[in-house]
N, C-alpha and C. Protein backbone atom coordinates (compact mmCIF):
# COMPACT_ATOMS: atom_id res chain seq x y z
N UNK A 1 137.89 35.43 86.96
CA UNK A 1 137.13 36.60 87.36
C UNK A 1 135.64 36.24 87.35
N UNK A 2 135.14 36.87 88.68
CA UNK A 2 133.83 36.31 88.36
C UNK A 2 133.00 37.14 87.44
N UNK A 3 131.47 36.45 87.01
CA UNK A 3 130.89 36.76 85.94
C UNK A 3 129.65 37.79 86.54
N UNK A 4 129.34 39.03 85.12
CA UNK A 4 128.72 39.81 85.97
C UNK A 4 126.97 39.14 86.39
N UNK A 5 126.92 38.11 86.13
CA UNK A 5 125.66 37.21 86.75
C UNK A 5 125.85 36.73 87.93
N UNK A 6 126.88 36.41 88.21
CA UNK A 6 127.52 35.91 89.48
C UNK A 6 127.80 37.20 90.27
N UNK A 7 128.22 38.15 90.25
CA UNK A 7 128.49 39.07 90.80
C UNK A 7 127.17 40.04 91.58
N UNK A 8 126.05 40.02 90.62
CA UNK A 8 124.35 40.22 91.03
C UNK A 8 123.77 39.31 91.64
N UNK A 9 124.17 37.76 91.77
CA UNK A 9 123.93 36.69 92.45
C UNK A 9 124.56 37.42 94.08
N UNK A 10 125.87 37.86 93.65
CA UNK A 10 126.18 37.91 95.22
C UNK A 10 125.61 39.17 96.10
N UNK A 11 125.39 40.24 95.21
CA UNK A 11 124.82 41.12 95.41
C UNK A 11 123.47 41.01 96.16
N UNK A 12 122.86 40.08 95.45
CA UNK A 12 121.57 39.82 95.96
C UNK A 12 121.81 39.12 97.92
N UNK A 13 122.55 38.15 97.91
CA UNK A 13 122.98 37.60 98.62
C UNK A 13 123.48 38.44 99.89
N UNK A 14 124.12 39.11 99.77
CA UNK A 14 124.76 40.14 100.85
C UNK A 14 124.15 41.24 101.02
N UNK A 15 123.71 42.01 100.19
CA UNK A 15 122.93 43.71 100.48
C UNK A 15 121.47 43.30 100.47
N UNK A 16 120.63 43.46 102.01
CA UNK A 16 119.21 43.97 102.09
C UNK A 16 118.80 44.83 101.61
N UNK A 17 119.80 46.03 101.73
CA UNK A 17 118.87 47.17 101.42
C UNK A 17 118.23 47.67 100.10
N UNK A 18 117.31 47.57 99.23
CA UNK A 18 117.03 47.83 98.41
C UNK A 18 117.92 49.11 97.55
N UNK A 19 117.91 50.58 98.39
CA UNK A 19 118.22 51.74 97.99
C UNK A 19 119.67 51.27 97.71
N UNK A 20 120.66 50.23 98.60
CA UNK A 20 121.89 50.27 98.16
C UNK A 20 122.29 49.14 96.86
N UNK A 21 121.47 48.10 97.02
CA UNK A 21 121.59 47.73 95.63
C UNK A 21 121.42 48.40 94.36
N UNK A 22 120.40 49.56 94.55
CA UNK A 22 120.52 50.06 93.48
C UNK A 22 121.51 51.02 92.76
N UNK A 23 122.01 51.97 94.23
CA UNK A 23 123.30 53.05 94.42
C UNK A 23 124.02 51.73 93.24
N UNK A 24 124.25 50.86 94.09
CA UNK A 24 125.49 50.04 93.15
C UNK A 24 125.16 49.43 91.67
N UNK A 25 124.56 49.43 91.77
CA UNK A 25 123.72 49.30 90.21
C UNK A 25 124.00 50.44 89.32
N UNK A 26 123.93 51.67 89.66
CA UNK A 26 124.40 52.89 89.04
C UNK A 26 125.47 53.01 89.17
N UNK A 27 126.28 53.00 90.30
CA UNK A 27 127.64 52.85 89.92
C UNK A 27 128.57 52.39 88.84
N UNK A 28 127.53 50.94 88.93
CA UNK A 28 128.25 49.81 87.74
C UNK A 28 128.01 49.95 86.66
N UNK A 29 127.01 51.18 86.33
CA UNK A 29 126.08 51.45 84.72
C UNK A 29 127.43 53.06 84.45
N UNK A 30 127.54 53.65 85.46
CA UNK A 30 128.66 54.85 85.05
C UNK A 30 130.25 54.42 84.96
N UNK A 31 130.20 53.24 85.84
CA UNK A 31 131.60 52.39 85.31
C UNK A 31 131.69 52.10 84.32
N UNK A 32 130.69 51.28 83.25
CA UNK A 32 130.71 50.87 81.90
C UNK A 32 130.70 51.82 81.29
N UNK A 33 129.96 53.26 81.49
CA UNK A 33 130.18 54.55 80.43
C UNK A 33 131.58 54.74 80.34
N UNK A 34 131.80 55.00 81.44
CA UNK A 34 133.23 55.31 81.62
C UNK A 34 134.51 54.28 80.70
N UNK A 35 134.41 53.28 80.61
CA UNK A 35 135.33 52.47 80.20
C UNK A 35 134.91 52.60 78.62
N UNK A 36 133.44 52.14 78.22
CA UNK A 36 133.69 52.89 76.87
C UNK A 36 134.16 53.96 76.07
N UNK A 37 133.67 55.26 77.04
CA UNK A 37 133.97 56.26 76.71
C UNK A 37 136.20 56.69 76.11
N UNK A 38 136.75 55.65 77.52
CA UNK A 38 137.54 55.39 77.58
C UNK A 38 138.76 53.89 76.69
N UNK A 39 137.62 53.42 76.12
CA UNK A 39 137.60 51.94 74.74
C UNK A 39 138.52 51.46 75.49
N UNK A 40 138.17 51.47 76.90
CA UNK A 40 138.63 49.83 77.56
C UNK A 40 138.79 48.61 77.30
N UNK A 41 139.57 47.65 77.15
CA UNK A 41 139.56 46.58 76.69
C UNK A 41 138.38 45.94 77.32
N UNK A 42 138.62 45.98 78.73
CA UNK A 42 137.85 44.82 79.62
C UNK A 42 136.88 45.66 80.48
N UNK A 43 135.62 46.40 79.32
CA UNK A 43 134.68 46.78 80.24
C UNK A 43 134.02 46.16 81.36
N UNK A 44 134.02 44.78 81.50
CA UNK A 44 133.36 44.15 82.32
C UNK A 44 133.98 44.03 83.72
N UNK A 45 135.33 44.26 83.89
CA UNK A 45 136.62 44.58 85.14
C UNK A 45 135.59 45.94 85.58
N UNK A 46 135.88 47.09 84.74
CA UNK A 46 134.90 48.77 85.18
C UNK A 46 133.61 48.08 86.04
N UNK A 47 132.88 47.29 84.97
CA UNK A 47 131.22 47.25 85.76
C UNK A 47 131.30 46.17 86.96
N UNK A 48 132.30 45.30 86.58
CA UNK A 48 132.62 44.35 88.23
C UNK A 48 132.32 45.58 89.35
N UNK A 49 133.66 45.88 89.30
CA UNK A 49 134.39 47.02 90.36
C UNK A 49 132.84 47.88 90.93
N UNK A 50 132.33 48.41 89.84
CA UNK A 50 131.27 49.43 90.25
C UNK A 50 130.15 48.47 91.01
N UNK A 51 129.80 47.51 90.15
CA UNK A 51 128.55 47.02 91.46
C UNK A 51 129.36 45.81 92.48
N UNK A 52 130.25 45.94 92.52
CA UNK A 52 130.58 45.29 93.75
C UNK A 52 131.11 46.42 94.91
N UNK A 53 131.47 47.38 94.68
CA UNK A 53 132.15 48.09 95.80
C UNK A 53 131.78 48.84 96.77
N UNK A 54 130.77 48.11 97.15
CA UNK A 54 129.68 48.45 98.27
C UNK A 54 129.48 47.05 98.92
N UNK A 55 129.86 46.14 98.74
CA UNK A 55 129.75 44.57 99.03
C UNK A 55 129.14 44.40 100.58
N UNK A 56 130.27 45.12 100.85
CA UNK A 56 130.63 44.98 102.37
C UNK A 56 129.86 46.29 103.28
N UNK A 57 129.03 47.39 102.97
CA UNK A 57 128.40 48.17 103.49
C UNK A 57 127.84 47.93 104.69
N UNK A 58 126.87 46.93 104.27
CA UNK A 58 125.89 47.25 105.54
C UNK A 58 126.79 45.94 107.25
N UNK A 59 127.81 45.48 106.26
CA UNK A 59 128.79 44.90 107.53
C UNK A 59 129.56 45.82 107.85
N UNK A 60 129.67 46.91 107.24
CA UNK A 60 130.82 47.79 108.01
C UNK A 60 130.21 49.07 108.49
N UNK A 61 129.19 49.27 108.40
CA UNK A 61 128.08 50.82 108.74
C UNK A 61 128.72 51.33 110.16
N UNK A 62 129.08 49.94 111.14
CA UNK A 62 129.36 50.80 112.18
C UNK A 62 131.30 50.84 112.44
N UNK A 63 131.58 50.53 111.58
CA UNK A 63 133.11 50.65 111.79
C UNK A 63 133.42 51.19 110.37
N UNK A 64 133.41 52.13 109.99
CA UNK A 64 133.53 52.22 108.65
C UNK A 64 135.07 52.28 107.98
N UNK A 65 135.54 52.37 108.33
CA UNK A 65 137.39 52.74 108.04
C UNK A 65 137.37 51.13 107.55
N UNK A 66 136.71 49.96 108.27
CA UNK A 66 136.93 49.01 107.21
C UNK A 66 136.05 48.51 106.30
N UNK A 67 135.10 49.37 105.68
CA UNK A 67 134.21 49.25 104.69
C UNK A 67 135.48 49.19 102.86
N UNK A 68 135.39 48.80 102.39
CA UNK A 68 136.21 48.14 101.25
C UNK A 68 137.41 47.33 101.42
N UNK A 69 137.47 47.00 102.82
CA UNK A 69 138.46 46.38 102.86
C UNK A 69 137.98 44.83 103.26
N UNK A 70 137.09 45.00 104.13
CA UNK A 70 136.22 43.82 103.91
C UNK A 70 135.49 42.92 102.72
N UNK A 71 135.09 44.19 101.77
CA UNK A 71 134.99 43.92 100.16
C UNK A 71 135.53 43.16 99.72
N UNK A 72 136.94 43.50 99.42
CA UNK A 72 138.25 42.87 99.08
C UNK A 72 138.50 41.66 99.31
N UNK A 73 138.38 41.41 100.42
CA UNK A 73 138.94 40.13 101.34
C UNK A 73 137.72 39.10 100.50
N UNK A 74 136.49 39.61 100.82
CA UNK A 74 135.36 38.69 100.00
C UNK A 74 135.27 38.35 98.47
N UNK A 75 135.93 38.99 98.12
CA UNK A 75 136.17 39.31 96.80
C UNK A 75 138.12 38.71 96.26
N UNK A 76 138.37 38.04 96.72
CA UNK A 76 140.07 37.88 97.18
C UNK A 76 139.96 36.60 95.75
N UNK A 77 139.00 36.16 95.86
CA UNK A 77 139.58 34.71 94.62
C UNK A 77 138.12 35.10 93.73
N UNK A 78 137.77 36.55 93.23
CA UNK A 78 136.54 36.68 92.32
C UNK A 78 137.64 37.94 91.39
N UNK A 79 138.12 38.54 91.88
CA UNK A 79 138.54 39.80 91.37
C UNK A 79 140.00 39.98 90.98
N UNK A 80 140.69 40.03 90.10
CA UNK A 80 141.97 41.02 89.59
C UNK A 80 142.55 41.94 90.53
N UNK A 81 144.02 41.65 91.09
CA UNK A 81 144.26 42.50 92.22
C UNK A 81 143.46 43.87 91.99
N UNK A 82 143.89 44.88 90.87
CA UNK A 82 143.69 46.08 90.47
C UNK A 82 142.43 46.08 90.72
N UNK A 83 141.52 45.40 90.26
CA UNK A 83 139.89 45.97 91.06
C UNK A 83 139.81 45.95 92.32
N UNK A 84 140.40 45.12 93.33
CA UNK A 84 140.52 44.82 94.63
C UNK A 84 141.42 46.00 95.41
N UNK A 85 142.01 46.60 94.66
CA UNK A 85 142.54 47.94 95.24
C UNK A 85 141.78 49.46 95.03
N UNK A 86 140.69 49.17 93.36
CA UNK A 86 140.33 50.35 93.60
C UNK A 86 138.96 50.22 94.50
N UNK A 87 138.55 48.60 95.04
CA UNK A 87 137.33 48.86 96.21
C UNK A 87 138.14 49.31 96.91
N UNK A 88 139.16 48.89 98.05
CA UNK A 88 139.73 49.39 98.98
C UNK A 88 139.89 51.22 98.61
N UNK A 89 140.42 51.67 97.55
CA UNK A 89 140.53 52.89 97.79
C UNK A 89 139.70 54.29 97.45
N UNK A 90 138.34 53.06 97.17
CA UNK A 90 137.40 54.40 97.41
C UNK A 90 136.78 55.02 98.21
N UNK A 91 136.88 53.73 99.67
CA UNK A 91 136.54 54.95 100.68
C UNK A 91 137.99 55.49 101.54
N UNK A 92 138.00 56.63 101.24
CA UNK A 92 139.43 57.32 101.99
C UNK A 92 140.02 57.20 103.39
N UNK A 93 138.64 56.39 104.48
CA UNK A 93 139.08 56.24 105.47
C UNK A 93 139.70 55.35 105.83
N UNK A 94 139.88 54.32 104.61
CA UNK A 94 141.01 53.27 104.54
C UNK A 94 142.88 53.16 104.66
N UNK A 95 142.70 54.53 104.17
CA UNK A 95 143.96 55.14 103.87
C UNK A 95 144.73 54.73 102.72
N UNK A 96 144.28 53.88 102.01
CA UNK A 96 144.39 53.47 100.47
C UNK A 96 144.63 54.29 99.49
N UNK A 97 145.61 54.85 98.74
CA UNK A 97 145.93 55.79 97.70
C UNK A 97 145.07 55.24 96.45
N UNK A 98 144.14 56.08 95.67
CA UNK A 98 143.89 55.40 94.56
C UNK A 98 144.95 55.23 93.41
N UNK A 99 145.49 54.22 92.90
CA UNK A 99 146.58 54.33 92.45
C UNK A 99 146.64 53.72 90.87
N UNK A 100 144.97 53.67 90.45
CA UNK A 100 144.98 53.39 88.81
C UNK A 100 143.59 54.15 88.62
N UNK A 101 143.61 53.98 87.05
CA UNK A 101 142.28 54.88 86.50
C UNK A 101 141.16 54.48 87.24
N UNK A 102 141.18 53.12 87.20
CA UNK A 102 139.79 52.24 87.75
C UNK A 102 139.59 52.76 89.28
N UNK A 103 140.64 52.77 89.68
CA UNK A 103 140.10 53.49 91.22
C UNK A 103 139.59 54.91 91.17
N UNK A 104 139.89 55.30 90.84
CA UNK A 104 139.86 57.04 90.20
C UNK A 104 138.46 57.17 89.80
N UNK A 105 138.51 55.89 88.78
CA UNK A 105 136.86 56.41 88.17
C UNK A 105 135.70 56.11 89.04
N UNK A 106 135.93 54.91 90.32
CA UNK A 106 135.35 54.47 91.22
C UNK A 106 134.73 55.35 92.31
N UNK A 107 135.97 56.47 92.35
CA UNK A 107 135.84 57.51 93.19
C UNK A 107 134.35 58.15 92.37
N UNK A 108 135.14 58.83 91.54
CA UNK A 108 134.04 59.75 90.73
C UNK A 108 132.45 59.31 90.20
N UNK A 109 132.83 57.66 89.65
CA UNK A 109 131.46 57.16 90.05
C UNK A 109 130.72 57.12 90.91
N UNK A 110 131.43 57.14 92.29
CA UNK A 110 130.40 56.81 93.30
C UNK A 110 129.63 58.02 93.94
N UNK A 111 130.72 58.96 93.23
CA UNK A 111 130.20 60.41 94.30
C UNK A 111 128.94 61.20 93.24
N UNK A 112 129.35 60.99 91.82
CA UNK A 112 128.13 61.07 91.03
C UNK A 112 127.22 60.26 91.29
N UNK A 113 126.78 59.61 91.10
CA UNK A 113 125.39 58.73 91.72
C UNK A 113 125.01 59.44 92.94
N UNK A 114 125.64 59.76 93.81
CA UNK A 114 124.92 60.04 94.93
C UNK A 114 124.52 61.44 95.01
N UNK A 115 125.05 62.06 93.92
CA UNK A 115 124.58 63.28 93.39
C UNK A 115 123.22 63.22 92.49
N UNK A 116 123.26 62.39 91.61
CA UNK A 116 122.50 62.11 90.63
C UNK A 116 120.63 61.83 91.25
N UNK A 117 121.12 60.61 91.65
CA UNK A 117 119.63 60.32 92.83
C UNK A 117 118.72 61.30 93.19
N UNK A 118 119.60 62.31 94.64
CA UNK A 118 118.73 63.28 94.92
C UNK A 118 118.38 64.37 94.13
N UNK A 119 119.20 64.65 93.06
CA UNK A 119 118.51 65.56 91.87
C UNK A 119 117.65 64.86 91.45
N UNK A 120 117.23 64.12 90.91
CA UNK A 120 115.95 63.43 90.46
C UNK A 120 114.85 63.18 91.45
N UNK A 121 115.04 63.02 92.39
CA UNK A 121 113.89 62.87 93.41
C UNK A 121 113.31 64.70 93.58
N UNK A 122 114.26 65.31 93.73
CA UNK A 122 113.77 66.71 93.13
C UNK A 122 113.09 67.22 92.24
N UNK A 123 112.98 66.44 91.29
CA UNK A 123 112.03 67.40 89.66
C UNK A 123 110.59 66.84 90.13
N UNK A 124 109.89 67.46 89.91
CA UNK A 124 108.28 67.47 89.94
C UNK A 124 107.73 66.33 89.51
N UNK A 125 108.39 65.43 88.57
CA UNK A 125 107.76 63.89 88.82
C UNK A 125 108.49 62.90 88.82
N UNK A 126 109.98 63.65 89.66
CA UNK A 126 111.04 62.26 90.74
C UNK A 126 111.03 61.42 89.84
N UNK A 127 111.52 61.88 88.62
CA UNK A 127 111.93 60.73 87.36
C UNK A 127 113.29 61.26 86.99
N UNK A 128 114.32 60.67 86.52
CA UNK A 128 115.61 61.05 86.10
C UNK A 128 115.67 61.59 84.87
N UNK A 129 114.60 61.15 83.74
CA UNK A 129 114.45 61.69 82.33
C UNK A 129 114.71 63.37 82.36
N UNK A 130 114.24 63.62 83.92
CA UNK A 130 114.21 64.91 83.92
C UNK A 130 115.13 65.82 84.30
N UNK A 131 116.80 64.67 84.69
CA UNK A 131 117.78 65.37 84.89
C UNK A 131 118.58 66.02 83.58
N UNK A 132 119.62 66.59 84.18
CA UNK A 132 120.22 66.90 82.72
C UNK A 132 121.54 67.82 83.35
N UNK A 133 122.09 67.26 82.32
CA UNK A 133 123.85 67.90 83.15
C UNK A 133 123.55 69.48 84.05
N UNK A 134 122.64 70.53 83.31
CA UNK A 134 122.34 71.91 83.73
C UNK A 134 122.31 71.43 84.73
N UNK A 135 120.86 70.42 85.39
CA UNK A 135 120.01 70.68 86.76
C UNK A 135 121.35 70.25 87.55
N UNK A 136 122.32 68.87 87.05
CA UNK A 136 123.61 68.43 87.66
C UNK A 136 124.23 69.48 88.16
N UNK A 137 124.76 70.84 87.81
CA UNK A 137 125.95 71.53 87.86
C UNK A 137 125.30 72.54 89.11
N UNK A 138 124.21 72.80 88.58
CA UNK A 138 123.59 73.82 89.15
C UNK A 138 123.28 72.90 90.94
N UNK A 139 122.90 72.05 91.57
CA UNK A 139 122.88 70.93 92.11
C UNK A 139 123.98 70.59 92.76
N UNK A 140 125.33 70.80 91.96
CA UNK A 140 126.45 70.62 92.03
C UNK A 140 127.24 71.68 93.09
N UNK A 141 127.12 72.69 92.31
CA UNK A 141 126.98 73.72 93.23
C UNK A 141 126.58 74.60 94.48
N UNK A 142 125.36 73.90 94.58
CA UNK A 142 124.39 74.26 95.70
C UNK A 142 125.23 73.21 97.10
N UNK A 143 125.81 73.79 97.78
CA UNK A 143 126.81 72.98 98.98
C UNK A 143 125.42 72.80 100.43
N UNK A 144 124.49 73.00 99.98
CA UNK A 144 123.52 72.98 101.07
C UNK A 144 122.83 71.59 100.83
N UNK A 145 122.82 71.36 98.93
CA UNK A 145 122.16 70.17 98.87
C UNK A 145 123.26 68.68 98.95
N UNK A 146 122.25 67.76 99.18
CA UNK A 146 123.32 66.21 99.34
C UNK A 146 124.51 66.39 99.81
N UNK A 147 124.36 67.66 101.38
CA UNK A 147 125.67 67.58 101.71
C UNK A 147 126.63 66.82 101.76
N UNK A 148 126.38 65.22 102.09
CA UNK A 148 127.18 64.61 102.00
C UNK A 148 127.70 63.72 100.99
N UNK A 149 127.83 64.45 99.85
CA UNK A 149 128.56 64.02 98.59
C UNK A 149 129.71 64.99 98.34
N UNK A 150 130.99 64.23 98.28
CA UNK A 150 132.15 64.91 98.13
C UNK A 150 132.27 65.26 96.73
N UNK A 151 132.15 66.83 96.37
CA UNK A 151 132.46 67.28 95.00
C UNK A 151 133.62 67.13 94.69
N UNK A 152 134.93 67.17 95.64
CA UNK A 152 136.10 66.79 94.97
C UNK A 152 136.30 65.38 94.49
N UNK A 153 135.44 64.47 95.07
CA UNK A 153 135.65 63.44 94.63
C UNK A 153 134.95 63.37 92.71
N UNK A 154 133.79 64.03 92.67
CA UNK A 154 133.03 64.07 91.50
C UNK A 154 134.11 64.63 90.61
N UNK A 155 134.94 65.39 90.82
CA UNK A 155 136.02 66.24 89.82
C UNK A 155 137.19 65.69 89.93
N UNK A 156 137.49 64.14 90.50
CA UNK A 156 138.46 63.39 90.06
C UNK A 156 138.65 62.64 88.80
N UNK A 157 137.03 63.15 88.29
CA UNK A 157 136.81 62.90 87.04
C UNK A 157 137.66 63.15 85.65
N UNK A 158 138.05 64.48 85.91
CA UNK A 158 139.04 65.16 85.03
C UNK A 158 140.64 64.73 85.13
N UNK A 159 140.94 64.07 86.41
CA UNK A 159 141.94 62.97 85.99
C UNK A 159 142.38 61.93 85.36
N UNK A 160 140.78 61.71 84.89
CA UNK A 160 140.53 60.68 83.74
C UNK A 160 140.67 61.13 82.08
N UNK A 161 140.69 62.74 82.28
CA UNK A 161 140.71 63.31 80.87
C UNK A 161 138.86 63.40 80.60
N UNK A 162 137.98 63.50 81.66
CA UNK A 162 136.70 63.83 81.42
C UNK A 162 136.53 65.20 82.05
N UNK A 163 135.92 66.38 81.42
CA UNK A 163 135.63 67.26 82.13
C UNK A 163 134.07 67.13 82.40
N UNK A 164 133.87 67.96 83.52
CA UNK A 164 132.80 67.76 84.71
C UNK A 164 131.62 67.76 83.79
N UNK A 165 131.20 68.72 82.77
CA UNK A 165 129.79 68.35 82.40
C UNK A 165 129.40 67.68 81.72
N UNK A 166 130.80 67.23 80.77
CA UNK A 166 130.58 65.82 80.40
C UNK A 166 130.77 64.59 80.81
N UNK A 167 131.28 64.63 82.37
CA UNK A 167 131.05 63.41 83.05
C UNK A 167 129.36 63.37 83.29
N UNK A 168 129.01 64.30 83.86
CA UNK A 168 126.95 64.64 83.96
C UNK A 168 126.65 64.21 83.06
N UNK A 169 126.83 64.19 81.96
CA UNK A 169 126.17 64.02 80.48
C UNK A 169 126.33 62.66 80.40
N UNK A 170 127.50 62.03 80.51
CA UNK A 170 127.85 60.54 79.95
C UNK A 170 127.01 59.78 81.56
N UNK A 171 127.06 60.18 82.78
CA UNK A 171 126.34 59.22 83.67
C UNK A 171 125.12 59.29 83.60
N UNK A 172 124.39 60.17 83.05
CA UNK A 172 122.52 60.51 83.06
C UNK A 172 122.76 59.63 81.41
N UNK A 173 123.25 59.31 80.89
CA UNK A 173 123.07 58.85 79.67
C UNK A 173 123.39 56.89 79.69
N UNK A 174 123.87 57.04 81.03
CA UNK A 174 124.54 54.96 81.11
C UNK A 174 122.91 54.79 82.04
N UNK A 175 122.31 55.45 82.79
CA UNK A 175 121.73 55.47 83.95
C UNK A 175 119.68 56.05 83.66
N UNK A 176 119.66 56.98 82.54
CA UNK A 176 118.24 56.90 81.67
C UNK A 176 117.88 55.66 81.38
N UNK A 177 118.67 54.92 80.56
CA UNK A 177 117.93 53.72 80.28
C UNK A 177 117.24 52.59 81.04
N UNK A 178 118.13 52.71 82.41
CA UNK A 178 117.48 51.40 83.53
C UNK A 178 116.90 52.25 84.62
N UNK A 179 116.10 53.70 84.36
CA UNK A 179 115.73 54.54 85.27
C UNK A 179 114.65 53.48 86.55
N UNK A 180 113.70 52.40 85.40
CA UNK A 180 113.06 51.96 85.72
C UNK A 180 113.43 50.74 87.13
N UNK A 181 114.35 50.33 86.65
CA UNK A 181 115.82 49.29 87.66
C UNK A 181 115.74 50.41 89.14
N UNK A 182 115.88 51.84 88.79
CA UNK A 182 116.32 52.40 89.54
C UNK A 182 115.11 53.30 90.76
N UNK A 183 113.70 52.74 89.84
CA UNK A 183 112.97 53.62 90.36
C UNK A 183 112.76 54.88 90.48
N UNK A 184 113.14 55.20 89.41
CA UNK A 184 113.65 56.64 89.28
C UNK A 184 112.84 56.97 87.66
């Protein structure tokens, strides 16, 4: 399995875009909450999965149905089948069932972060210190903002045995500390 130095090596390597290295950077910081929270054996499988599963983005932007599946394939002699299925099945247009926790939490990681972000660019000095599960829910709620973040995906959370405001709580808490990583 590759190492998570090697894995930011490749990161670097494949994603231009600044904003999406970082999306995946948070991903991979609410994957590790998650697996502790959860006393995972092999937290480092969780934070693989999370900052790699965007690998393949900006090669698949215009065909997207094969965005994680391309991942995968690149990822074919770095990764543990089971992480290689929950990239494939977090984006749904794959048609990929998520079919373990790690995919599950992949889901819910990814759709939090992209929740998380534009609430913070929101508070009056666009710092994250200043989120907090409340501004999350309330945010959460509002279907006008970050329309395009799937809340059912954020509440696949509770398939994990996390309920929703303490999934908010545990990702503003993996994701405060490297606000600075995040620009945020």
């Amino acid at each position: 399995m590759i190492s998570i130095d090697g894995a930011l090596e490749m990161v670097d390597e494949e994603i231009e875009n600044d904003n999406l290295r970082k999306h995946m950077l948070a991903v991979s910081k609410i994957m590790g909450a998650i697996a502790d929270k959860r006393s995972e054996e092999d937290k480092d499988k969780w934070v693989l999965v999370g900052l790699l599963h965007d690998l393949d983005y900006e090669q698949t932007k215009d065909n997207p149905e094969m965005h994680g599946l391309i991942a995968a394939e690149m990822l074919n002699d770095e990764l543990p089948e089971e992480c290689l299925q929950a990239i494939k099945a977090h984006n749904t247009m794959t048609g990929i069932e998520p079919d373990s926790e790690l995919a599950k939490a992949l889901i819910a990681a990814d759709a939090l972060s992209g929740l998380i972000v534009p609430t913070a660019l929101m508070m009056p000095t666009r710092k994250l210190t200043e989120v907090t599960a409340k501004s999350l829910k309330k945010k959460f709620s509002d279907k006008s903002f970050a329309r395009t973040v799937n809340r059912a995906n954020i509440m696949v959370c509770e398939e994990l045995g996390i309920e929703r405001r303490e999934f908010f709580t545990l990702a503003l808490d993996a994701l405060q500390p490297i606000s600075d990583d995040l620009d945020l």
